[in-house]
C-alpha atoms as a PDB file:
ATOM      1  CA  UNK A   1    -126.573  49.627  64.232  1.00  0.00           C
ATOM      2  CA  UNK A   2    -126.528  47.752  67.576  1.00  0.00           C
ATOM      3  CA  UNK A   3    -124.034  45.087  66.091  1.00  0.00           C
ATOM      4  CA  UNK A   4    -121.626  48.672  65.501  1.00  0.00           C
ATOM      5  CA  UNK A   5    -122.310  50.166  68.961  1.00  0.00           C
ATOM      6  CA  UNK A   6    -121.765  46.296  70.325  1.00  0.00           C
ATOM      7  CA  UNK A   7    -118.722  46.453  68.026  1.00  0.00           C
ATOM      8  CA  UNK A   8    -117.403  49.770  69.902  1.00  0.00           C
ATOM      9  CA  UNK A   9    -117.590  48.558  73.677  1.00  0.00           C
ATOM     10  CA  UNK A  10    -116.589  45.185  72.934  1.00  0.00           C
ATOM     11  CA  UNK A  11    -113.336  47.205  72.177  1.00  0.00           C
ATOM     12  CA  UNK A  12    -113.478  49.364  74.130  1.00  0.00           C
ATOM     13  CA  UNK A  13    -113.850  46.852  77.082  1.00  0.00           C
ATOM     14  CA  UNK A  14    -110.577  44.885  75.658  1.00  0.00           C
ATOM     15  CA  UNK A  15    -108.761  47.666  75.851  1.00  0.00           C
ATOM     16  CA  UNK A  16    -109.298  48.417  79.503  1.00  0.00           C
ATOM     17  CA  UNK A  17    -108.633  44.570  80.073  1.00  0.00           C
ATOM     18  CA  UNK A  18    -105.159  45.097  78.017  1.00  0.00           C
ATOM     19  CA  UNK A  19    -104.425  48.150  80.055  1.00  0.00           C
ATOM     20  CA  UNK A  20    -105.151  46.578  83.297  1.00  0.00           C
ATOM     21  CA  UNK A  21    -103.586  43.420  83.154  1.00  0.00           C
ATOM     22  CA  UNK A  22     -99.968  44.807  80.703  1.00  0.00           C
ATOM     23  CA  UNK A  23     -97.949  47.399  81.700  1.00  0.00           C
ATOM     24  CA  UNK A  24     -97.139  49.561  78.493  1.00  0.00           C
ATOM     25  CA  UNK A  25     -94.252  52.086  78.741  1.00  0.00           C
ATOM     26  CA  UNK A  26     -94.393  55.533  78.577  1.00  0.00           C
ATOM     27  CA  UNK A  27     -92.848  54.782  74.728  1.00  0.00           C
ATOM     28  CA  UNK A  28     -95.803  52.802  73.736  1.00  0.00           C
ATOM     29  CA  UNK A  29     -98.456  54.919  74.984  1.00  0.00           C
ATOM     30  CA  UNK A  30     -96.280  58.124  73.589  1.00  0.00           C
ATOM     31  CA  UNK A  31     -96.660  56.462  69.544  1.00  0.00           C
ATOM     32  CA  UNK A  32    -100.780  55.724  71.479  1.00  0.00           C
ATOM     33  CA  UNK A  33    -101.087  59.639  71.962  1.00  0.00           C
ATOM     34  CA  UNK A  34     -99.853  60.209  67.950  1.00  0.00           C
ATOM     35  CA  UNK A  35    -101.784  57.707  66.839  1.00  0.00           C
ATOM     36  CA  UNK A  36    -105.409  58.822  68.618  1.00  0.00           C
ATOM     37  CA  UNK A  37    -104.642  62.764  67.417  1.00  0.00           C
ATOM     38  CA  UNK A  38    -104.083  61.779  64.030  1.00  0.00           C
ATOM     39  CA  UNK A  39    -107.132  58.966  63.838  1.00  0.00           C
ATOM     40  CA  UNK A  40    -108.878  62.569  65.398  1.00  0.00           C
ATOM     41  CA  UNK A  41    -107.708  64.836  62.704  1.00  0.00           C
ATOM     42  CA  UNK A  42    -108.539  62.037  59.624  1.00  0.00           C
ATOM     43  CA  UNK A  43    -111.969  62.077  60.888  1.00  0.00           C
ATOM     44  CA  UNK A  44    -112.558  65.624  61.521  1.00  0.00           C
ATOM     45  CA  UNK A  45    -111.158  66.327  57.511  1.00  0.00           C
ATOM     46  CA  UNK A  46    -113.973  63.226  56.654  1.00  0.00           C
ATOM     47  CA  UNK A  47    -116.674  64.883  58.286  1.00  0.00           C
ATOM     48  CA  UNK A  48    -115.945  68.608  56.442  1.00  0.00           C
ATOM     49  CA  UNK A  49    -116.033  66.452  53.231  1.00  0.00           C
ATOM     50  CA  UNK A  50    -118.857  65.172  54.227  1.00  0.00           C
ATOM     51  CA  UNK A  51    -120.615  68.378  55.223  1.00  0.00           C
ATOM     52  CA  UNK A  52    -118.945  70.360  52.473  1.00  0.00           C
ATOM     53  CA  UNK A  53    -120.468  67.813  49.626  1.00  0.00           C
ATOM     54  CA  UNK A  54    -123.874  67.526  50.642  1.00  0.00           C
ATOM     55  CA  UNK A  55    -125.788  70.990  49.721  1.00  0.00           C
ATOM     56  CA  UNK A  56    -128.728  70.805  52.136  1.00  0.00           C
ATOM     57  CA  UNK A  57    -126.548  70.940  54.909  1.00  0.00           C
ATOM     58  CA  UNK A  58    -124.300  73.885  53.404  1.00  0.00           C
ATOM     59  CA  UNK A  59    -126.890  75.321  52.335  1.00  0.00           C
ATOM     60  CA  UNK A  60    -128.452  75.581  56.042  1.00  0.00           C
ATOM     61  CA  UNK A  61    -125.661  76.419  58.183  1.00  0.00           C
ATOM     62  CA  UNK A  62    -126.235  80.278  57.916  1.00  0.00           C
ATOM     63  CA  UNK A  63    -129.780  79.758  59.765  1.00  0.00           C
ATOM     64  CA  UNK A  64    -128.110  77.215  62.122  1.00  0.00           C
ATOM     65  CA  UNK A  65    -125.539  79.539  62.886  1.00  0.00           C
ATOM     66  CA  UNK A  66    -126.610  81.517  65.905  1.00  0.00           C
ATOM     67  CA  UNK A  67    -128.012  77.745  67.518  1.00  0.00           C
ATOM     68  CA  UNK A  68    -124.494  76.321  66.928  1.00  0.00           C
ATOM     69  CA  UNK A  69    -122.433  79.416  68.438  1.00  0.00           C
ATOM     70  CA  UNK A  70    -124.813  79.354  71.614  1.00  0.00           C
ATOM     71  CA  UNK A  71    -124.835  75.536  71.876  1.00  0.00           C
ATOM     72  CA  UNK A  72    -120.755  75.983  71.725  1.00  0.00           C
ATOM     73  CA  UNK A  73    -120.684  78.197  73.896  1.00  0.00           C
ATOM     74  CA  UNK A  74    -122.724  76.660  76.614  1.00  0.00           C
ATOM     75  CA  UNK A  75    -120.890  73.426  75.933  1.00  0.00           C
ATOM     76  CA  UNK A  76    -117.070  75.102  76.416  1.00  0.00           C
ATOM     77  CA  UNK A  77    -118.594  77.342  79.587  1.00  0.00           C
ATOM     78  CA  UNK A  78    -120.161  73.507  81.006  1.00  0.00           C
ATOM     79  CA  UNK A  79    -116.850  71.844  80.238  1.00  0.00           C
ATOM     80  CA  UNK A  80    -114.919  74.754  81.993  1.00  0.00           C
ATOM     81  CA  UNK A  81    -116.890  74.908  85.072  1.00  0.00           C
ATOM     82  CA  UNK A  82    -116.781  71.165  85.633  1.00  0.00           C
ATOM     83  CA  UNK A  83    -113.095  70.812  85.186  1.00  0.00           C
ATOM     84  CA  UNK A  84    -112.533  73.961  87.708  1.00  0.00           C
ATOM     85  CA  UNK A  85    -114.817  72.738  90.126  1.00  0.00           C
ATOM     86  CA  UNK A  86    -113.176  68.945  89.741  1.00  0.00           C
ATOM     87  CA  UNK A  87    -109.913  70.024  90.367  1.00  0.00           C
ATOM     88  CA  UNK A  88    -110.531  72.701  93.167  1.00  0.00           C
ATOM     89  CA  UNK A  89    -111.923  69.411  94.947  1.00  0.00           C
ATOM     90  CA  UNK A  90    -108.414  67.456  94.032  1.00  0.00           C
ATOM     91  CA  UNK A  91    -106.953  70.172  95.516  1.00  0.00           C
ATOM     92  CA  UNK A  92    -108.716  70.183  98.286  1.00  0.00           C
ATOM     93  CA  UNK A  93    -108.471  66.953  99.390  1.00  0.00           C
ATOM     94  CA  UNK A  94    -104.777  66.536  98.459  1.00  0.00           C
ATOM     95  CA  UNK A  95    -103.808  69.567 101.338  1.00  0.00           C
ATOM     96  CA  UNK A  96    -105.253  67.248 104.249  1.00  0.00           C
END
């Protein structure tokens, strides 16, 4: 598990090096955005087959339920209030 994780950032790292060092046109990192949203939807569709073949998960997600809406919730109203407050303070700053 730590070689994976090792794995990840080692990549991870590269990458920043790659996009520090290269300049990449708009083109490139255009095909970039395609490529990450569809990588994103591949996964998501492996992870319902996932969930939707093993039965003890299934099974539970009616008693999870009311954990997962409120967890949800609390993550969308955190993400919200972070991203308004971040870019009131961009704003801000930018007028002086």
């Amino acid at each position: 598990m730590i070689s994976n994780l090792l794995l990840i950032l080692l990549f991870l790292i590269l990458g920043m090096i790659v996009g520090i060092k290269c300049k990449i046109g708009e083109r490139v990192m255009a095909v970039n955005r395609r490529l990450v949203s569809l990588s994103i939807y591949i996964l998501l569709f492996i992870m319902g087959l996932k969930i939707g073949n093993n039965k003890e998960i299934f099974a539970s997600i009616p008693s999870l339920g009311l954990y997962a809406l409120i967890l949800c919730i609390g993550a969308m109203t955190g993400s919200f209030l972070l991203v308004h407050f971040f870019v009131k303070e961009k704003k801000e700053k930018s007028e002086f």
